[in-house]
C-alpha atoms as a PDB file:
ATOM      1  CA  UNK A   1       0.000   0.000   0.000  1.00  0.00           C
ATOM      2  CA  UNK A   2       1.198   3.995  -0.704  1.00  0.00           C
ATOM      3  CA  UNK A   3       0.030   4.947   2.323  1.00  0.00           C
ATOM      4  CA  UNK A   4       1.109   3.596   6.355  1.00  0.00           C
ATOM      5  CA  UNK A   5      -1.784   4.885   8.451  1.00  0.00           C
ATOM      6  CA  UNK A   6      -1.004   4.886  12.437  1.00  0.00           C
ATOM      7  CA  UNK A   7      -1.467   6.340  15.380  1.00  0.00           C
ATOM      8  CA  UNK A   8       0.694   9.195  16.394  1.00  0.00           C
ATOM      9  CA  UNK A   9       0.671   9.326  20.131  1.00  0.00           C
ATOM     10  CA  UNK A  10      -0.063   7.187  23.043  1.00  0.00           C
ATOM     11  CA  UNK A  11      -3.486   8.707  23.716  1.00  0.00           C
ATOM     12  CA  UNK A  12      -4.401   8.071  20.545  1.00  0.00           C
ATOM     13  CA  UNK A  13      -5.779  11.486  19.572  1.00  0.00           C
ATOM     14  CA  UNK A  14      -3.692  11.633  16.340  1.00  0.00           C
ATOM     15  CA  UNK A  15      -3.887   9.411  13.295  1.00  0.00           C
ATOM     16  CA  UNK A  16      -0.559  10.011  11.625  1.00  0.00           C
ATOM     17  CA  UNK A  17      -0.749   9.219   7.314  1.00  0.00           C
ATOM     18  CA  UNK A  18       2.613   8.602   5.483  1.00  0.00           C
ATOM     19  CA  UNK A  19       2.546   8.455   1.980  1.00  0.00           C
ATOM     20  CA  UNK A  20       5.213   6.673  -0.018  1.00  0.00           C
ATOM     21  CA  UNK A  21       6.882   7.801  -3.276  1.00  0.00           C
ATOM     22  CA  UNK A  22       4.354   5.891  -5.253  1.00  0.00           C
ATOM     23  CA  UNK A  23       0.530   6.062  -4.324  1.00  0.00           C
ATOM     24  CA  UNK A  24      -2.848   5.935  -5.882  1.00  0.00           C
ATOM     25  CA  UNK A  25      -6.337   7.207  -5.324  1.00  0.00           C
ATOM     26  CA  UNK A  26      -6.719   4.016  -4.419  1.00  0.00           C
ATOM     27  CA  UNK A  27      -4.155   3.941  -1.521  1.00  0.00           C
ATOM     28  CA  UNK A  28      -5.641   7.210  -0.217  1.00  0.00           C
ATOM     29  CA  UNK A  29      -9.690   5.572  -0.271  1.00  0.00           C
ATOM     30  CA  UNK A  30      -8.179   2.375   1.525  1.00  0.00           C
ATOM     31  CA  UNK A  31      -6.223   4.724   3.801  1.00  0.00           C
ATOM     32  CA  UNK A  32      -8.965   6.836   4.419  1.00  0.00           C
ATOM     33  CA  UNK A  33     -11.065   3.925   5.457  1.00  0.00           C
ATOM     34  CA  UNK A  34      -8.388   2.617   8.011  1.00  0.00           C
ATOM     35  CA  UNK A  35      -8.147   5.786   9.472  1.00  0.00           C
ATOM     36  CA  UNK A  36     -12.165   5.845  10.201  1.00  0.00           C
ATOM     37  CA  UNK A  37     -12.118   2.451  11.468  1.00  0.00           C
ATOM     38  CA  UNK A  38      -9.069   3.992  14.215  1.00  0.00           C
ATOM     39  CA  UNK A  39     -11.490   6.956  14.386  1.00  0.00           C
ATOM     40  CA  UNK A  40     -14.561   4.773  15.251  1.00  0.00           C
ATOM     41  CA  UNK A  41     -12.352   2.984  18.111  1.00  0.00           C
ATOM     42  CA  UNK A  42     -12.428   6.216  20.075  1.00  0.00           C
ATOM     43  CA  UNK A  43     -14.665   8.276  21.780  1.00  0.00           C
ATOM     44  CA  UNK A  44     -13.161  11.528  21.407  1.00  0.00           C
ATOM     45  CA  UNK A  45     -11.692  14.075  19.172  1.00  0.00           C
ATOM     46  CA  UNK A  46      -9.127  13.024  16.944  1.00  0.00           C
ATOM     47  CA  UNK A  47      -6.701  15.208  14.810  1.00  0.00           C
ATOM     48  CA  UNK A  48      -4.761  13.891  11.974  1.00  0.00           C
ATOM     49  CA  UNK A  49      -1.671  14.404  10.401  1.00  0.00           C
ATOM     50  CA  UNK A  50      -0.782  13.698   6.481  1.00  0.00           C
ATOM     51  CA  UNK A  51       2.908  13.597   5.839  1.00  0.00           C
ATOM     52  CA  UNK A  52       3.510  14.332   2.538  1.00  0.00           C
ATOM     53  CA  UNK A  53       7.524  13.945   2.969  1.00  0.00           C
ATOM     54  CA  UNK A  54       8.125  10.832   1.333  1.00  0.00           C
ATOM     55  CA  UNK A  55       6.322  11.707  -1.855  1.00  0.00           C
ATOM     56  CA  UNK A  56       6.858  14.575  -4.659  1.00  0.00           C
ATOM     57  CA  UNK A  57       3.470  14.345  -6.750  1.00  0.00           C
ATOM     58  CA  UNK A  58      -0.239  13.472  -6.547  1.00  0.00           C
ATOM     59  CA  UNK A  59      -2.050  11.032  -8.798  1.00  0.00           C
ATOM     60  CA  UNK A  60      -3.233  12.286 -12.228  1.00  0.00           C
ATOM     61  CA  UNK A  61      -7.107  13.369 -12.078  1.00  0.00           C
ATOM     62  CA  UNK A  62      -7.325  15.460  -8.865  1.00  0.00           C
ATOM     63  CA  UNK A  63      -9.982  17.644  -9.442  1.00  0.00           C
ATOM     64  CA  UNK A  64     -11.982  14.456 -10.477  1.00  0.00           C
ATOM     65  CA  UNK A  65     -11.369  13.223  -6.975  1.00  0.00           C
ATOM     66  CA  UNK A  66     -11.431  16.818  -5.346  1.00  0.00           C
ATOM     67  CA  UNK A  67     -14.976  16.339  -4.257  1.00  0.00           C
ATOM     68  CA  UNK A  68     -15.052  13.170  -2.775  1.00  0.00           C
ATOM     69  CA  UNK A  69     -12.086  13.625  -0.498  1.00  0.00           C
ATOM     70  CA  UNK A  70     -13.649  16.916   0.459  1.00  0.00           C
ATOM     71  CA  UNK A  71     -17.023  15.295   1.287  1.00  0.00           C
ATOM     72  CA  UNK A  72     -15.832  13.384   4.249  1.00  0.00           C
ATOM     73  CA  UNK A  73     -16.153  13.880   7.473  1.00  0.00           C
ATOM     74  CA  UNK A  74     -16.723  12.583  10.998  1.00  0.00           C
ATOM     75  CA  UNK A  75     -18.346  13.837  13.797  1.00  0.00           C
ATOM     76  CA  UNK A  76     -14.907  13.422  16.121  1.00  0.00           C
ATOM     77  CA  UNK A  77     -12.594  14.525  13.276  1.00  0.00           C
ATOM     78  CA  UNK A  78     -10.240  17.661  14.416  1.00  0.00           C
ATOM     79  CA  UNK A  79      -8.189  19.505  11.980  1.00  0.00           C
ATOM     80  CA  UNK A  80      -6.088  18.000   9.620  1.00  0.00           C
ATOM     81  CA  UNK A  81      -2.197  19.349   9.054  1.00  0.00           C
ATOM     82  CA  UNK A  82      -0.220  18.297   6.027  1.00  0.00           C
ATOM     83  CA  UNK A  83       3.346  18.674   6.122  1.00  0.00           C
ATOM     84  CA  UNK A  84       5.685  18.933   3.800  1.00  0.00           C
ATOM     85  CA  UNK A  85       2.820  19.930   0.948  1.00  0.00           C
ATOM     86  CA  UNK A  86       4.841  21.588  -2.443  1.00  0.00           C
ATOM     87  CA  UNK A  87       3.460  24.849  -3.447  1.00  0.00           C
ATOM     88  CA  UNK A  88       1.438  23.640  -5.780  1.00  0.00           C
ATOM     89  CA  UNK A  89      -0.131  20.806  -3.466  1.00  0.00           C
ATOM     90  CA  UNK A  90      -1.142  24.539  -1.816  1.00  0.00           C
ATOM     91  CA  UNK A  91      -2.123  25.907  -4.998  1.00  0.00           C
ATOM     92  CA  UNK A  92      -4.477  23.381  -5.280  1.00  0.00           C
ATOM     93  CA  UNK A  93      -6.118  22.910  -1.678  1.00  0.00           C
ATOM     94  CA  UNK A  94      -7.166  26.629  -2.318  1.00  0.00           C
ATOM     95  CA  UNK A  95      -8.916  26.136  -5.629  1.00  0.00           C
ATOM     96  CA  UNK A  96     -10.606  23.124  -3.350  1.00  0.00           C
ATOM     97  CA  UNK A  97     -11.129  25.592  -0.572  1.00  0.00           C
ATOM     98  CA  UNK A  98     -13.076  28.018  -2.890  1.00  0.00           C
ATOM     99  CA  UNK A  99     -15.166  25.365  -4.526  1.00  0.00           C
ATOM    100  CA  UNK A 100     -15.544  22.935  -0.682  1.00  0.00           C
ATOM    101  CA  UNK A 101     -15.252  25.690   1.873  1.00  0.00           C
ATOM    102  CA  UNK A 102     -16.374  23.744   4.953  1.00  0.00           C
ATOM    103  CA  UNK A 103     -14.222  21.015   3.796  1.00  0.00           C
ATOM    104  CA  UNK A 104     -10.858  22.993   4.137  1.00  0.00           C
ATOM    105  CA  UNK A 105     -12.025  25.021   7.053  1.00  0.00           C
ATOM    106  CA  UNK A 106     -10.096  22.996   9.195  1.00  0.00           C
ATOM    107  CA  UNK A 107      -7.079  22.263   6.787  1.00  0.00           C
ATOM    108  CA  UNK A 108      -3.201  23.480   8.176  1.00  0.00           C
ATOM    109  CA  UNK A 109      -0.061  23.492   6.505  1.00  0.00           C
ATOM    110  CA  UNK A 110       3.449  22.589   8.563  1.00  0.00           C
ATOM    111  CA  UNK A 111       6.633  21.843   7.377  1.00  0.00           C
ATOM    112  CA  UNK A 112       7.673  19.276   9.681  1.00  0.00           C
ATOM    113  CA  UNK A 113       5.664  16.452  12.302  1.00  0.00           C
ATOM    114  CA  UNK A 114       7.208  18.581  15.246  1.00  0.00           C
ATOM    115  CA  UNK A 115       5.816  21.916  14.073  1.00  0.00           C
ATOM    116  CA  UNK A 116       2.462  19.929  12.919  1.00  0.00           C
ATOM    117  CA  UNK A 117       2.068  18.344  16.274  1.00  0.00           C
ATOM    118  CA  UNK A 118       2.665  22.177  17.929  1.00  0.00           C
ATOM    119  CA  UNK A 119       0.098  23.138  15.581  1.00  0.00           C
ATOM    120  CA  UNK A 120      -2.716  20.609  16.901  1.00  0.00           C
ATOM    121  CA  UNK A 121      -1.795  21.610  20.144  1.00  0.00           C
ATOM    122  CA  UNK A 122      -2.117  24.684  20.159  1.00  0.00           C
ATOM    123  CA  UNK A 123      -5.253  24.276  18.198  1.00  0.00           C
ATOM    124  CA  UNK A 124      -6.772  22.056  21.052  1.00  0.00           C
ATOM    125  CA  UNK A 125      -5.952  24.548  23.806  1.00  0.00           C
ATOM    126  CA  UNK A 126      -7.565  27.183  22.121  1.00  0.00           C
ATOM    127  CA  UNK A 127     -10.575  25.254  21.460  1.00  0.00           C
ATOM    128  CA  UNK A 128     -10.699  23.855  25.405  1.00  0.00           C
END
């Protein structure tokens, strides 16, 4: 599989993606559907990281699958930080953003798993 899904802490409030060099829309649906099934395991708010790191370029066809991947969501699902997203990978979650606003809404950009888990941090005391 493209993508390892995992948790990212011991309390289990983070699911942690890493995506390989190679991956497929495929990958990401199978991904996404491990992920709920560690989401449905817990009673509480969960946050999740996608670590983009390991590869350099998306599928072909993204717009295609633009709308699905926006159209998820879960009652417990926090925000969701991507690190290590190229400018374009940016580019394109704000063309998303203007066509799936409440999809993105909760969508953060860090650069590395230390600044992303700062990020959902600080997001959580804020929200407390």
């Amino acid at each position: 599989m493209g993508i390892n899904v995992m948790w990212d802490n011991s309390e289990r409030t983070i699911i942690r993606y890493e995506f390989e060099v190679r991956w497929s829309w495929g990958d990401l649906y199978a991904a996404s559907d491990e992920g709920t099934a560690l989401l449905d395991s817990v009673g509480h708010r969960v946050d999740f990281i996608a670590d983009l790191r390991g590869t350099s370029q998306l599928p072909g066809d993204f717009m295609q699958h633009a709308g699905r991947i926006a159209g998820g969501t879960h009652p417990r699902r926090g925000i969701v930080v991507v690190v290590g997203a190229s400018p374009v990978l940016r580019g394109l979650s704000n063309t998303v953003g203007f066509l799936y606003r409440k999809a993105t809404k909760d969508l953060r950009f860090a650069d590395s798993l230390e600044e992303a888990r700062t990020i959902i941090a600080r997001e959580r005391t804020e929200t407390r």
